[in-house]
C-alpha atoms as a PDB file:
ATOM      1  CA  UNK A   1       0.000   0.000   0.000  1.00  0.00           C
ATOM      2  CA  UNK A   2       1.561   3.768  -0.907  1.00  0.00           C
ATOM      3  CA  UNK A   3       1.450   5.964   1.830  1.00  0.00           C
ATOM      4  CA  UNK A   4      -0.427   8.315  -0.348  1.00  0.00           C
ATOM      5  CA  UNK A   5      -3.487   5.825   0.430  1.00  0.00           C
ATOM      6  CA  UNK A   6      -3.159   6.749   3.883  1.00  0.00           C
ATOM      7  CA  UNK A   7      -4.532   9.835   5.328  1.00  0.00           C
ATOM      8  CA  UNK A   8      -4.189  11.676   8.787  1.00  0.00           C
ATOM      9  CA  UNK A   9      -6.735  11.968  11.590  1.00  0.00           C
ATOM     10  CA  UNK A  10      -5.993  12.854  15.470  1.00  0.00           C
ATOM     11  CA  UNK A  11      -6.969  10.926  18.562  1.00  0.00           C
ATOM     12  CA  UNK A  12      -6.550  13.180  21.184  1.00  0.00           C
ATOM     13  CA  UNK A  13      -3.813  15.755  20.663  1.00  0.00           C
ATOM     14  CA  UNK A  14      -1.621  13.409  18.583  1.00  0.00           C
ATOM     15  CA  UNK A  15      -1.934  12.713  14.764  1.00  0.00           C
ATOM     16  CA  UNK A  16      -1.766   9.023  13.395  1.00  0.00           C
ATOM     17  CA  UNK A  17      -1.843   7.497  10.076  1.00  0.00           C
ATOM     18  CA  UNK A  18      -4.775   5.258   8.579  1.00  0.00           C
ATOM     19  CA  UNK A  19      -6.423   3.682   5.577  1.00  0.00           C
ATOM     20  CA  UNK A  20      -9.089   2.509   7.455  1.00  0.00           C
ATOM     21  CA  UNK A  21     -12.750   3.986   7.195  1.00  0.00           C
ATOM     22  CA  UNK A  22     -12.494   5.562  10.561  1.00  0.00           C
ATOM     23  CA  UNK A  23     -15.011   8.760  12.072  1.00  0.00           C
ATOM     24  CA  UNK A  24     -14.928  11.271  14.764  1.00  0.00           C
ATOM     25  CA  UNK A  25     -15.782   9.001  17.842  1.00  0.00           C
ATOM     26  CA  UNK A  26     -14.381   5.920  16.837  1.00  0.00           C
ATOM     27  CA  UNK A  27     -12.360   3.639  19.059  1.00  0.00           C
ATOM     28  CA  UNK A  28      -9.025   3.040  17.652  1.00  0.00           C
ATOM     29  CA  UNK A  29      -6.275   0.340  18.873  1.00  0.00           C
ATOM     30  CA  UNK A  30      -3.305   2.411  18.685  1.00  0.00           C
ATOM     31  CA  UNK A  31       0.926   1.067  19.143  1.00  0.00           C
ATOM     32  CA  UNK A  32       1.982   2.229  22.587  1.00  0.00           C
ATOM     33  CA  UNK A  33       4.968   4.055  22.345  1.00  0.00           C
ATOM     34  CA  UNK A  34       8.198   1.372  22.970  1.00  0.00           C
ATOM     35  CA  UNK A  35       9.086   3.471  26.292  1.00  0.00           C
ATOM     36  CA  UNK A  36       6.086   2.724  28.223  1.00  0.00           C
ATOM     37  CA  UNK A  37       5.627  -0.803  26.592  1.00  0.00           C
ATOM     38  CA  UNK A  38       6.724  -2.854  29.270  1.00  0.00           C
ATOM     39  CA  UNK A  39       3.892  -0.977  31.744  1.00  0.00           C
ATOM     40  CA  UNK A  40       1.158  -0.677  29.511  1.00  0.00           C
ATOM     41  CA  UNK A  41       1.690  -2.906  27.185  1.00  0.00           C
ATOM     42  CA  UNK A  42       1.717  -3.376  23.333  1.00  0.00           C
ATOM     43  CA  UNK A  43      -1.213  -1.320  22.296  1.00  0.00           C
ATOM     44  CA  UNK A  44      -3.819   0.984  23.842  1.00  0.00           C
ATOM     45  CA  UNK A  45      -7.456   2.423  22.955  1.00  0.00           C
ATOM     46  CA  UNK A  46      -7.901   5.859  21.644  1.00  0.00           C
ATOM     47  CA  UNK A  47     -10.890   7.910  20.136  1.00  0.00           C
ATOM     48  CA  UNK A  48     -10.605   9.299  16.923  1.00  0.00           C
ATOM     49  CA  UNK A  49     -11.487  13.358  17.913  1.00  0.00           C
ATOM     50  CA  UNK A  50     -10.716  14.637  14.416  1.00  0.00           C
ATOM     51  CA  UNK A  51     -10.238  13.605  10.572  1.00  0.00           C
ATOM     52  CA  UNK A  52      -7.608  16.236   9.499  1.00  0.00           C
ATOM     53  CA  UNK A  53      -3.950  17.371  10.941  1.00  0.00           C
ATOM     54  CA  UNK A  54      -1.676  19.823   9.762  1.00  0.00           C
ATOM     55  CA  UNK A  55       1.454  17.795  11.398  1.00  0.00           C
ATOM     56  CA  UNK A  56       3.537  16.895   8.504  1.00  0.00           C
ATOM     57  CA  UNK A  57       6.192  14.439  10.543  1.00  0.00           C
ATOM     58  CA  UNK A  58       6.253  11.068  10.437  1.00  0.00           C
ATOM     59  CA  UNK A  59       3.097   8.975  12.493  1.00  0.00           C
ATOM     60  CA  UNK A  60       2.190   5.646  13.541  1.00  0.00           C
ATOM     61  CA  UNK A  61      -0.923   3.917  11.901  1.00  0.00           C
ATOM     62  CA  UNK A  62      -3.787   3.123  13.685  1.00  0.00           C
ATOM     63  CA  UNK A  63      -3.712  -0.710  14.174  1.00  0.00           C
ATOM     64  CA  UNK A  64      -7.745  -1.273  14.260  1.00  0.00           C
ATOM     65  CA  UNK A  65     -11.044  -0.078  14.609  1.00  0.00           C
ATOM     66  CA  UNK A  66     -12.305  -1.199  18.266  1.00  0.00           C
ATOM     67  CA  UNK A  67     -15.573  -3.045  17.333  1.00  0.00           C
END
């Protein structure tokens, strides 16, 4: 997949990258970030709170929409 097929949404104040059909309110499974891995674990939930970002560095994908 190109990562022109992905586009940019925030959960919370932080921006992450999807292809998935996600909408404001959603649940997301998110990557926890490796330095707090071994306390919380591999992933955690998030909401999606908005479907645009102007942050233009590089993001982590959304792993899943929570059913």
């Amino acid at each position: 997949m190109s990562k022109d097929s992905f586009k940019r949404v925030m959960v919370g104040q932080y921006t992450y990258e999807t292809d998935l059909p996600v909408k404001v309110g959603d649940k997301v499974m998110l990557p926890t970030p490796y330095w707090l891995r071994d306390v919380k674990g591999p992933t955690f939930e998030g909401t999606v709170t908005s479907l645009e970002s102007k942050y233009t560095g590089d993001c982590v994908r959304i792993l899943s929409i929570c059913k």
